[in-house]
N, C-alpha and C. Protein backbone atom coordinates (compact mmCIF):
# COMPACT_ATOMS: atom_id res chain seq x y z
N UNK A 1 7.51 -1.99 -18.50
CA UNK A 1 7.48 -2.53 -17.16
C UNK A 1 6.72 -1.57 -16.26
N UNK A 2 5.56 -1.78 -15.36
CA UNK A 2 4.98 -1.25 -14.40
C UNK A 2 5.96 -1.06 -13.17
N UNK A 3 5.88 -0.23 -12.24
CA UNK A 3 6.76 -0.29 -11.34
C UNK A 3 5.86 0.62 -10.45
N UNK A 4 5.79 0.27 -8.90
CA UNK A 4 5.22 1.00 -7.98
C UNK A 4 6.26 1.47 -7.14
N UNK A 5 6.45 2.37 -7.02
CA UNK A 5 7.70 2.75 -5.58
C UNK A 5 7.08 3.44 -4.52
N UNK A 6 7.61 3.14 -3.02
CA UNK A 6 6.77 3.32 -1.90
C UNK A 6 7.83 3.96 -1.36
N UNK A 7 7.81 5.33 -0.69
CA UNK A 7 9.06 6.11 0.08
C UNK A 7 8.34 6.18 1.32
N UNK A 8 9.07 5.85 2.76
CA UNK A 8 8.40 6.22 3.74
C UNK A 8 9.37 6.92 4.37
N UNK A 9 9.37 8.46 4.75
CA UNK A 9 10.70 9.16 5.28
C UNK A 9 10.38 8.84 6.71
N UNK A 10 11.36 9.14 7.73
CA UNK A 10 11.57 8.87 9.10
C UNK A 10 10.88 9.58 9.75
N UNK A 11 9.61 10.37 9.39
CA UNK A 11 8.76 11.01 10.05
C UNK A 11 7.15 10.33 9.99
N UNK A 12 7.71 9.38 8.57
CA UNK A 12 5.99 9.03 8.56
C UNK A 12 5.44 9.46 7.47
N UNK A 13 5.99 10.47 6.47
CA UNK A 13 5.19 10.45 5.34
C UNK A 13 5.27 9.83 3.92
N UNK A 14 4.59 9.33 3.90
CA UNK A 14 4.90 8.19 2.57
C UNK A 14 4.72 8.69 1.49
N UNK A 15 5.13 8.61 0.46
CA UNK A 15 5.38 8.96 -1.08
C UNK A 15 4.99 7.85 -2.33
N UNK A 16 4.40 7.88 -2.87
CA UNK A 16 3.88 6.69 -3.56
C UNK A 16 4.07 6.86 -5.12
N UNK A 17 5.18 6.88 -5.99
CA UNK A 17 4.96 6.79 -7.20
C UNK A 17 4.72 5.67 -8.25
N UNK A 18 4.25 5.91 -9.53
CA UNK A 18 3.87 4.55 -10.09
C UNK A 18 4.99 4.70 -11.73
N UNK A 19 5.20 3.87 -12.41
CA UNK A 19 5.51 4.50 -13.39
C UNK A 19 5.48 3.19 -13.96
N UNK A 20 5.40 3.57 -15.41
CA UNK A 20 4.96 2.28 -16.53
C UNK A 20 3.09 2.15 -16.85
N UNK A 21 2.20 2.84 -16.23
CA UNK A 21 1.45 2.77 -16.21
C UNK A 21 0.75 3.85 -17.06
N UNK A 22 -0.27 3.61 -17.62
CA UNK A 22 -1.27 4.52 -18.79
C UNK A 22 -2.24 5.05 -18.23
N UNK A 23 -2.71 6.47 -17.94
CA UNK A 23 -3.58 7.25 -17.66
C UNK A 23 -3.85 6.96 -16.24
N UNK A 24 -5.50 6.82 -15.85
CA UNK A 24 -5.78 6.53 -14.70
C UNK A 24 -5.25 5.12 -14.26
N UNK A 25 -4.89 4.33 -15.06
CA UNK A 25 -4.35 2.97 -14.54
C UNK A 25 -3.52 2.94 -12.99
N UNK A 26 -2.90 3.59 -13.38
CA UNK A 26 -1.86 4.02 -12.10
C UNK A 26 -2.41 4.14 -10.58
N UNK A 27 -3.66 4.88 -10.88
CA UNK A 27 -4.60 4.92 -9.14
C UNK A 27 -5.23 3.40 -9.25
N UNK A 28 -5.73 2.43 -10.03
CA UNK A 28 -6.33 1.53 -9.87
C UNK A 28 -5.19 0.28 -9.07
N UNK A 29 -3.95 0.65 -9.72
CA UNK A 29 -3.01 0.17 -9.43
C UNK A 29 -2.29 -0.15 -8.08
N UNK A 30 -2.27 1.16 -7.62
CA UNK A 30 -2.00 2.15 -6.51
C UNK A 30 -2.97 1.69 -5.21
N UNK A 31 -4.11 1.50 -5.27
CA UNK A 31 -5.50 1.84 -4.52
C UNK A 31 -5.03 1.27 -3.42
N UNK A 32 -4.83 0.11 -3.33
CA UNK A 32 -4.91 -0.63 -2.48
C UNK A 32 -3.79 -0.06 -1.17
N UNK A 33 -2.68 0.21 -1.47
CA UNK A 33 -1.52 1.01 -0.96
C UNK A 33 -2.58 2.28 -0.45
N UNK A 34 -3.02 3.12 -1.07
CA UNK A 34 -3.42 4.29 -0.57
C UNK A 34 -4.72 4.16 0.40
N UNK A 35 -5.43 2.97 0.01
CA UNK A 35 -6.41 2.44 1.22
C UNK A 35 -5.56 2.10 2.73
N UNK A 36 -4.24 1.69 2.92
CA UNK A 36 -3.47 0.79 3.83
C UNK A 36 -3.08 1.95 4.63
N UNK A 37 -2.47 3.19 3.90
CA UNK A 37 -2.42 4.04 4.28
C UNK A 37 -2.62 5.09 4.42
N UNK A 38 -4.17 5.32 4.80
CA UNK A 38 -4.40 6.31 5.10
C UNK A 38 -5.14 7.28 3.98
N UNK A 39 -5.16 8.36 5.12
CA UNK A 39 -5.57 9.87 4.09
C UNK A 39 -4.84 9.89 3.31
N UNK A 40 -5.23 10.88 1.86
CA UNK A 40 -4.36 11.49 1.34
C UNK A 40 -4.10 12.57 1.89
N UNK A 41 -2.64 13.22 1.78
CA UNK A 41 -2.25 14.46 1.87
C UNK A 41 -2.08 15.31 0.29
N UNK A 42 -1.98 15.17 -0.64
CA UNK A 42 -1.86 15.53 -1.82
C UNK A 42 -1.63 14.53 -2.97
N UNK A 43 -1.53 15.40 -4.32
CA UNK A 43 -1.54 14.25 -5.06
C UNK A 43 -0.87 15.28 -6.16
N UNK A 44 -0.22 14.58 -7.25
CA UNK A 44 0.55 15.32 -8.20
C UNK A 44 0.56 14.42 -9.30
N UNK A 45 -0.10 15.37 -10.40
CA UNK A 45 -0.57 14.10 -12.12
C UNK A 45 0.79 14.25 -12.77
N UNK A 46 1.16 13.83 -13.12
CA UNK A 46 2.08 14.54 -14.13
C UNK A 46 1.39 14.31 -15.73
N UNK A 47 1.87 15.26 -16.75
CA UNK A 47 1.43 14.87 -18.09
C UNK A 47 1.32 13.68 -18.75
N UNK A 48 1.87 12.17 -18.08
CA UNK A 48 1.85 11.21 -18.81
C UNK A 48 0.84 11.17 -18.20
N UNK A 49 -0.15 11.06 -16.85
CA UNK A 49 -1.46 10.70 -17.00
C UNK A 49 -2.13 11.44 -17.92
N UNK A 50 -2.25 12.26 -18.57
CA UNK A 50 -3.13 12.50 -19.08
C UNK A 50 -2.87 12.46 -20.80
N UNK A 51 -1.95 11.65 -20.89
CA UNK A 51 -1.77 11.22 -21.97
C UNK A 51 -1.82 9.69 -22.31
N UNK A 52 -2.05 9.21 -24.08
CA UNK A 52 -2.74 7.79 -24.04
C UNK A 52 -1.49 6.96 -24.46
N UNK A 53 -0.13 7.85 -24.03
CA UNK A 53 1.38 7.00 -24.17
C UNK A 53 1.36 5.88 -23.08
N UNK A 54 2.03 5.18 -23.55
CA UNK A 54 2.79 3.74 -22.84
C UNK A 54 3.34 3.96 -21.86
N UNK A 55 3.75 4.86 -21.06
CA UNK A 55 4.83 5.54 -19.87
C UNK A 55 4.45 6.31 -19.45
N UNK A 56 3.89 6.13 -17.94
CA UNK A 56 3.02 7.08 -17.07
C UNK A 56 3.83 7.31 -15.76
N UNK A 57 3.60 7.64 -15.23
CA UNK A 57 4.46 8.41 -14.22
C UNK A 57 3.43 9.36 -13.19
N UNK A 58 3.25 8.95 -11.77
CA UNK A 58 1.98 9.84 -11.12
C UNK A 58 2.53 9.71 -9.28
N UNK A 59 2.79 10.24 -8.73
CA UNK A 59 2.82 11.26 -7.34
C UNK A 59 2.14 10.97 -6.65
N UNK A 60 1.82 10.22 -5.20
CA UNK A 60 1.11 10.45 -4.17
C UNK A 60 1.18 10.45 -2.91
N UNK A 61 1.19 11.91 -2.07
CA UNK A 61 1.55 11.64 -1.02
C UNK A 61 0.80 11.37 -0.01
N UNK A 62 1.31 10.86 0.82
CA UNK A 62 0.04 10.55 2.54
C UNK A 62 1.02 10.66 3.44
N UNK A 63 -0.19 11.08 4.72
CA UNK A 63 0.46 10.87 5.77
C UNK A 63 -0.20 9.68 6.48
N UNK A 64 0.48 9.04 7.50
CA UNK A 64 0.28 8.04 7.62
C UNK A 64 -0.36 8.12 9.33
């Protein structure tokens, strides 16, 4: 199962993780969300992107 989760804390900075997703899939996935909002402020891969497993898992924060 793909799953996108969107955190927006009470200050405004949003958190964007993806999980279920394979390698770069996850930003293609993602894009559109990270176009809506904004800059990035950072970004964090974890090892399932860069691996060619079934279960990805990837970090992105913005401010908004």
């Amino acid at each position: 199962m793909k799953i996108i989760n969107i955190v927006i804390s009470p200050s405004g900075v949003t958190k964007i993780e993806t999980v279920g997703f394979v390698g770069s899939e996850c930003r293609v996935a993602s894009q559109f969300l990270e176009t809506a909002l904004g800059r990035r402020a950072s970004e964090r891969l974890t090892t399932e992107f860069h691996s060619s497993q079934s279960s990805n898992n990837t970090q992105t924060q913005k401010e908004g």
